[in-house]
PDB file of N, CA and C in Angstrom:
ATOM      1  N   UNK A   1      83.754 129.674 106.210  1.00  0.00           N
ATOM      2  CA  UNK A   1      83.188 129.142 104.991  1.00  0.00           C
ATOM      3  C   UNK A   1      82.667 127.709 105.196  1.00  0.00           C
ATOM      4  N   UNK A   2      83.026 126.945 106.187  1.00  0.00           N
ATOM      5  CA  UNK A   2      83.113 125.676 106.326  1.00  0.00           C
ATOM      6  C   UNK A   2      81.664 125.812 107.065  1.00  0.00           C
ATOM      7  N   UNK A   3      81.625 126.386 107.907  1.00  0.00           N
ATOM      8  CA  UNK A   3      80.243 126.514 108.690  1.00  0.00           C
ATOM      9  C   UNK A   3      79.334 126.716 107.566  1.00  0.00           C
ATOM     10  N   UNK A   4      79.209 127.872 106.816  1.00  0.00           N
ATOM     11  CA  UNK A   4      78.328 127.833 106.385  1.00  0.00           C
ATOM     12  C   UNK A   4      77.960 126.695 105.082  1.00  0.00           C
ATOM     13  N   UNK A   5      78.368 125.915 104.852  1.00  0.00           N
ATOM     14  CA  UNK A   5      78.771 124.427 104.010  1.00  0.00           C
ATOM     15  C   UNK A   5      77.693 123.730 104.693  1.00  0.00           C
ATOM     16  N   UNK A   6      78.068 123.521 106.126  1.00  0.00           N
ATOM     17  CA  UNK A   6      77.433 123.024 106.978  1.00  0.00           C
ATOM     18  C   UNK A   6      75.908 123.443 107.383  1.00  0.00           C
ATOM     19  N   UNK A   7      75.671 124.689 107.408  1.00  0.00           N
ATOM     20  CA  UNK A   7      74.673 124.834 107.447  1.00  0.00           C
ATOM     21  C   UNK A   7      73.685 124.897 106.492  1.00  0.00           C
ATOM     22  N   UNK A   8      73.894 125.213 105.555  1.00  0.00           N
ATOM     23  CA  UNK A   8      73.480 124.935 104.254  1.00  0.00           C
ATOM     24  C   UNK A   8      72.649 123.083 104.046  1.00  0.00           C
ATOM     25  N   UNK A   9      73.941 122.299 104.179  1.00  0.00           N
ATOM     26  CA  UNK A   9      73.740 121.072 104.246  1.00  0.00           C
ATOM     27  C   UNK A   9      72.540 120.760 104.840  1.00  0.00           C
ATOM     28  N   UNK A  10      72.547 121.188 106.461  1.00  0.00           N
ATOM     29  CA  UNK A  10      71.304 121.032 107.039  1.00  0.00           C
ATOM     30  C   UNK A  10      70.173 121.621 106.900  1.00  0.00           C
ATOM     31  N   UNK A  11      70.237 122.643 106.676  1.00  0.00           N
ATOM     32  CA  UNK A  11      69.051 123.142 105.924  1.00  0.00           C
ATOM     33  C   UNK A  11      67.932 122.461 104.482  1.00  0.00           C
ATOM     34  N   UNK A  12      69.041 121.918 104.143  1.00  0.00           N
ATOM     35  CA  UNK A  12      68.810 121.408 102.844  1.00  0.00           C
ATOM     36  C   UNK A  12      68.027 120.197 102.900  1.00  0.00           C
ATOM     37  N   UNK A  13      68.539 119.660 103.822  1.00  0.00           N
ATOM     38  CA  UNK A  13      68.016 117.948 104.625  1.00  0.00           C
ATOM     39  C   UNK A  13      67.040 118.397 105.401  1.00  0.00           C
ATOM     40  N   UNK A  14      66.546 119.224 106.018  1.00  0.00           N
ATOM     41  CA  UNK A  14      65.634 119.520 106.902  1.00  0.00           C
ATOM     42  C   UNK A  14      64.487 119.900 105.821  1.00  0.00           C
ATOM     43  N   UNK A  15      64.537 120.558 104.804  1.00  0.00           N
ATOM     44  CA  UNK A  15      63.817 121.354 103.960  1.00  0.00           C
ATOM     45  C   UNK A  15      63.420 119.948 103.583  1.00  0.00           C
ATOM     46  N   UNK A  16      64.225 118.386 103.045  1.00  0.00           N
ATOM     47  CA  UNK A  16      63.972 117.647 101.922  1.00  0.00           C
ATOM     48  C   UNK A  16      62.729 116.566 103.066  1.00  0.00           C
ATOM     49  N   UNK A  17      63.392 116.486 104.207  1.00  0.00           N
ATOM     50  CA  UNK A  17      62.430 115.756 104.974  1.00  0.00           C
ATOM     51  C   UNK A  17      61.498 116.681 105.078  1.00  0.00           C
ATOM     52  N   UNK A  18      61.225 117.553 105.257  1.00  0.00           N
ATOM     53  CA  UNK A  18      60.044 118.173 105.338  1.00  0.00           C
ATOM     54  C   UNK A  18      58.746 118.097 104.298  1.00  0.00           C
ATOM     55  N   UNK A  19      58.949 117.806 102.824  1.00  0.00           N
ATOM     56  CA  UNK A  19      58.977 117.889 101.739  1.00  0.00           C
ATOM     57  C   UNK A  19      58.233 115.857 101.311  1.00  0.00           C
ATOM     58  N   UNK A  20      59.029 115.457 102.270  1.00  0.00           N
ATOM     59  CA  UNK A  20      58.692 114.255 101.938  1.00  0.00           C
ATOM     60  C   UNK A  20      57.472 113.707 103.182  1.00  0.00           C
ATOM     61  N   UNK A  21      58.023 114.394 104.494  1.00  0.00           N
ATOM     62  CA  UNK A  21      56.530 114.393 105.376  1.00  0.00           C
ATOM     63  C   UNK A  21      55.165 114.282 104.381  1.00  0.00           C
ATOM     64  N   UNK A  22      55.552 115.744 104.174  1.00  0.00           N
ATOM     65  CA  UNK A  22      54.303 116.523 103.244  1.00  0.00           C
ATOM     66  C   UNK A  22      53.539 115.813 102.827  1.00  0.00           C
ATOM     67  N   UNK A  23      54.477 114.923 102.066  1.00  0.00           N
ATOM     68  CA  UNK A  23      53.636 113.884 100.662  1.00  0.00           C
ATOM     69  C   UNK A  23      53.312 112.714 101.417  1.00  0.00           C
ATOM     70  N   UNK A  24      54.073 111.963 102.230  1.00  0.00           N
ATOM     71  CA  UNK A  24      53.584 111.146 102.939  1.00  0.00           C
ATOM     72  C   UNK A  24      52.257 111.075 103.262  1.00  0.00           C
ATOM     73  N   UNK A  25      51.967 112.617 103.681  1.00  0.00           N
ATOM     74  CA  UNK A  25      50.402 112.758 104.937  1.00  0.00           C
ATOM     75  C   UNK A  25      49.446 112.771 103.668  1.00  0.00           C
ATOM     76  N   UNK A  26      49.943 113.493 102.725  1.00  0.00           N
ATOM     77  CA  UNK A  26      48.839 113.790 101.229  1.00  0.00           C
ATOM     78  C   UNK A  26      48.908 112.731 100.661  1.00  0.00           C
ATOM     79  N   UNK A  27      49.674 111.676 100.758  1.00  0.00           N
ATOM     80  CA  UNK A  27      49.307 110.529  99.798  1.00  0.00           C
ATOM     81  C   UNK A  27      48.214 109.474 100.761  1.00  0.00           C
ATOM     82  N   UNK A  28      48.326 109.671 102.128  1.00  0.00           N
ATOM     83  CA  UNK A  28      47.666 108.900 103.260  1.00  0.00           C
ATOM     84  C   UNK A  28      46.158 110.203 102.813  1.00  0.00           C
ATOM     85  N   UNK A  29      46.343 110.904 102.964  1.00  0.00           N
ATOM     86  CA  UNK A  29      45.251 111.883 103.090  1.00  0.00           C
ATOM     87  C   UNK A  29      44.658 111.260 101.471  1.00  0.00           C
ATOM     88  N   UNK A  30      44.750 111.435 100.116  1.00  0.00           N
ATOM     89  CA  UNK A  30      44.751 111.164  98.863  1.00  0.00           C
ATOM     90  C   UNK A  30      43.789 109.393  99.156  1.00  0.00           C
ATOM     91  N   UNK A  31      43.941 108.662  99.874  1.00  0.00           N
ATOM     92  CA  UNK A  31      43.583 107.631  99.230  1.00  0.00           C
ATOM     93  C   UNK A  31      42.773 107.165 100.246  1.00  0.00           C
ATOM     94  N   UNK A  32      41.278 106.882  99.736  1.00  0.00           N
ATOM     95  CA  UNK A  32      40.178 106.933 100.374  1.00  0.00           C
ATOM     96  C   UNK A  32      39.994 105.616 101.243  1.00  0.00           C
ATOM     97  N   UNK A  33      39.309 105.743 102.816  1.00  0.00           N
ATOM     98  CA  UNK A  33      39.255 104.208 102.885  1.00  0.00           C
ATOM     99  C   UNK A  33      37.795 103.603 102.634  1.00  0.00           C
ATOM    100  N   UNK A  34      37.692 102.911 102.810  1.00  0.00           N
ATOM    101  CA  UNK A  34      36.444 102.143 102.903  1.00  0.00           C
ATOM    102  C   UNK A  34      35.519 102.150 103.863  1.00  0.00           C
ATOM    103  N   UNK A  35      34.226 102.427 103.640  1.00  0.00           N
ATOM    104  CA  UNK A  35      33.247 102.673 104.810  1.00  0.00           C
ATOM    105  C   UNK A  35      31.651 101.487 104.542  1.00  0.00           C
ATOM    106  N   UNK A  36      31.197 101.633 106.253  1.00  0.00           N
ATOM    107  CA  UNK A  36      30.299 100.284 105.835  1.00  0.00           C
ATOM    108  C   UNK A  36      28.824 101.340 104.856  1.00  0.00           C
ATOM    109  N   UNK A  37      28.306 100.338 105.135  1.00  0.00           N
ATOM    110  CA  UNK A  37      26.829 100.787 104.323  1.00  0.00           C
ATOM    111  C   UNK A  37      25.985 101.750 105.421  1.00  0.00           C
ATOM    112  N   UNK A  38      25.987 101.020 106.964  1.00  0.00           N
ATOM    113  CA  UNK A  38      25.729 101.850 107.825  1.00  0.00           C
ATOM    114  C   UNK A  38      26.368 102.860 108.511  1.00  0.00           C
ATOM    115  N   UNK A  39      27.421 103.044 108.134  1.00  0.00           N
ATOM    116  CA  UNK A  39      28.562 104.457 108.249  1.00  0.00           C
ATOM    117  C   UNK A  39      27.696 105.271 107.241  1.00  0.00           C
ATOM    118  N   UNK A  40      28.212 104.946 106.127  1.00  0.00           N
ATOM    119  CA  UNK A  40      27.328 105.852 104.684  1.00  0.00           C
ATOM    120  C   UNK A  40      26.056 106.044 104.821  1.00  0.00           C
ATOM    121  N   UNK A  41      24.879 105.714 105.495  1.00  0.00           N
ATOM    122  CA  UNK A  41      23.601 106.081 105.826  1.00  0.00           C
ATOM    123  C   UNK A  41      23.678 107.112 106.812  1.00  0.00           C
ATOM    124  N   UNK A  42      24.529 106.808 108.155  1.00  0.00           N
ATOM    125  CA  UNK A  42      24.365 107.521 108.920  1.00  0.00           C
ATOM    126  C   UNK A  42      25.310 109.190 108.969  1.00  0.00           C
ATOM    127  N   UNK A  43      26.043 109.299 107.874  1.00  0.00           N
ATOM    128  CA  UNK A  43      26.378 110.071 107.744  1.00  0.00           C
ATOM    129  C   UNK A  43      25.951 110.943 106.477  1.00  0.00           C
ATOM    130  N   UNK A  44      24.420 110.598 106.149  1.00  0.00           N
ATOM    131  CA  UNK A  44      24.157 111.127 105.203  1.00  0.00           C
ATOM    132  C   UNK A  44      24.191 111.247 103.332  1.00  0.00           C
ATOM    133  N   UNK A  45      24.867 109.859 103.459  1.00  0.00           N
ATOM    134  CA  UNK A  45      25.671 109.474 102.469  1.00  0.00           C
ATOM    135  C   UNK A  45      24.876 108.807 101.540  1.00  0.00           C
ATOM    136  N   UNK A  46      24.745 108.503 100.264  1.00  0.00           N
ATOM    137  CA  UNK A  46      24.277 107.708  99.459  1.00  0.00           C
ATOM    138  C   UNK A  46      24.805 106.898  98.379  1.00  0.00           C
ATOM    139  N   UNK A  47      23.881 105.835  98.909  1.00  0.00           N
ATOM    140  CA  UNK A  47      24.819 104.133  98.340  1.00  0.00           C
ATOM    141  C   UNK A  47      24.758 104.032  96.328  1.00  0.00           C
ATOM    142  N   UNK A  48      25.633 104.173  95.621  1.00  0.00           N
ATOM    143  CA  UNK A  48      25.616 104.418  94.282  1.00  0.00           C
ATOM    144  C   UNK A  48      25.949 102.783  93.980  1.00  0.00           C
ATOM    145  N   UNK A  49      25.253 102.019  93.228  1.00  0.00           N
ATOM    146  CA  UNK A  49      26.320 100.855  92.219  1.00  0.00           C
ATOM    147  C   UNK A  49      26.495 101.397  91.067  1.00  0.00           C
ATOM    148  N   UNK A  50      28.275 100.896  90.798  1.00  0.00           N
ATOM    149  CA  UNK A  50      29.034 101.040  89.867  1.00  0.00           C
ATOM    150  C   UNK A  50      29.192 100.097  89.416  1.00  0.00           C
ATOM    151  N   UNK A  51      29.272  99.720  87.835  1.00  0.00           N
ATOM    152  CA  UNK A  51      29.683  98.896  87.021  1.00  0.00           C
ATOM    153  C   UNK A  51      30.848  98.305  86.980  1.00  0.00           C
ATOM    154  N   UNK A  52      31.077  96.725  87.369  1.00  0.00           N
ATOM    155  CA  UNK A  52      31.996  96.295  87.460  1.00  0.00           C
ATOM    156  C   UNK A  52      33.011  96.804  88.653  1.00  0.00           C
ATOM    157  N   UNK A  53      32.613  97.439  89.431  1.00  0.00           N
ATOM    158  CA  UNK A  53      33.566  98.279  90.785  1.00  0.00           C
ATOM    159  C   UNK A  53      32.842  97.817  92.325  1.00  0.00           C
ATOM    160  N   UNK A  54      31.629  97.418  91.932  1.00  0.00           N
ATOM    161  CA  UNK A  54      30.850  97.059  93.064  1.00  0.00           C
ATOM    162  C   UNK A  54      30.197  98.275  93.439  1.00  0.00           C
ATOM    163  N   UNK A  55      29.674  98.518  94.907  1.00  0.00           N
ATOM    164  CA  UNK A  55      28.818  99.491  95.467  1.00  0.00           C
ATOM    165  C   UNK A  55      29.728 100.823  96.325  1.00  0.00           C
ATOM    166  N   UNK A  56      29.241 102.225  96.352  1.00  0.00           N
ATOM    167  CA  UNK A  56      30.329 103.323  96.511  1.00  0.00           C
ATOM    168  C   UNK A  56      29.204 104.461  97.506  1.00  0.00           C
ATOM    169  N   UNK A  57      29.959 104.949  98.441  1.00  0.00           N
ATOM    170  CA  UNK A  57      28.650 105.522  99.090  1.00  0.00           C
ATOM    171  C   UNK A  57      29.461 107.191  98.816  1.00  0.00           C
ATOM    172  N   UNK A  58      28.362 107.793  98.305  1.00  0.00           N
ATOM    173  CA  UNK A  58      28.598 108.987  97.709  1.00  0.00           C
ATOM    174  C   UNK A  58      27.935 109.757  99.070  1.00  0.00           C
ATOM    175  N   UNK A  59      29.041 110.536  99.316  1.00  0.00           N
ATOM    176  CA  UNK A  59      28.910 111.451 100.819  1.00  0.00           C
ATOM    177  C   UNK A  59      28.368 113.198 100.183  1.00  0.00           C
ATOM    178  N   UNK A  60      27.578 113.988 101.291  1.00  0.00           N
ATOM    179  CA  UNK A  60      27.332 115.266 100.808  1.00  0.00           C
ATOM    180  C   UNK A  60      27.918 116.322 100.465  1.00  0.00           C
ATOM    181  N   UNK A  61      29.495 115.604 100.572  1.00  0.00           N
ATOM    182  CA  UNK A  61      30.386 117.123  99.990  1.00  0.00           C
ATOM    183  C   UNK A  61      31.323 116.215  99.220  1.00  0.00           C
ATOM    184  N   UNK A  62      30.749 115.262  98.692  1.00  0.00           N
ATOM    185  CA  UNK A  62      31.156 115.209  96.897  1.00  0.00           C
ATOM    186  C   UNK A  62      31.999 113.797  96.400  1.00  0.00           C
ATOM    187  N   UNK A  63      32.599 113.798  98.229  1.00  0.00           N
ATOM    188  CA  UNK A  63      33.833 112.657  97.979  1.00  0.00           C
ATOM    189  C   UNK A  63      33.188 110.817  98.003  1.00  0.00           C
ATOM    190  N   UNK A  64      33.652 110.105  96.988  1.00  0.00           N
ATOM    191  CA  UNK A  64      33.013 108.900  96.723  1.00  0.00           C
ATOM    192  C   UNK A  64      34.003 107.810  97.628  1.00  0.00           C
ATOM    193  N   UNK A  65      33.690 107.273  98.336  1.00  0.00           N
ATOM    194  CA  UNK A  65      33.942 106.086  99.369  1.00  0.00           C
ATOM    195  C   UNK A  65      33.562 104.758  98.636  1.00  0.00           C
ATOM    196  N   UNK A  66      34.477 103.443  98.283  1.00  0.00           N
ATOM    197  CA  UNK A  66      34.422 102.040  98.581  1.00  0.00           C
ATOM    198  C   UNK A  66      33.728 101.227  99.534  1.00  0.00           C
ATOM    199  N   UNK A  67      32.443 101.015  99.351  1.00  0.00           N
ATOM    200  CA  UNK A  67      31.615 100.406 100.290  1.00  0.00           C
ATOM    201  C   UNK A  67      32.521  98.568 100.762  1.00  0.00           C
ATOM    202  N   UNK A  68      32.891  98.322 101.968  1.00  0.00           N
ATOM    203  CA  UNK A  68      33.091  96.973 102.255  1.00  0.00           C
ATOM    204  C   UNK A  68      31.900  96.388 102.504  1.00  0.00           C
TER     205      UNK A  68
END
């Protein structure tokens, strides 16, 4: 009975780190970085100004980038 206490335990901790990897990579993955003006040209991208946010280079599959 004790073993399986034990294994349980670890399972449980293995499952919770796993769980928190996860979100780690999706919150790194989730938050966009910043690209130059000539990154965003050369990748097809187009330079949008936003109000009060500054300039954003809008890429061809949808996702909006922070111009530095």
């Amino acid at each position: 009975m004790r073993m399986r206490r034990i294994l349980g335990l670890a399972l449980a901790a293995a499952t919770l780190a796993g769980v928190s990897a996860v979100g780690a990579v999706g919150a790194a993955a989730a938050s966009s970085p910043n690209i130059s003006r000539d990154d965003c040209t050369a990748a097809g991208g187009q330079i949008v100004s936003r109000p009060y946010a500054g300039d954003a280079c809008v890429l061809p599959d949808g996702t909006t980038q922070a111009i530095t």
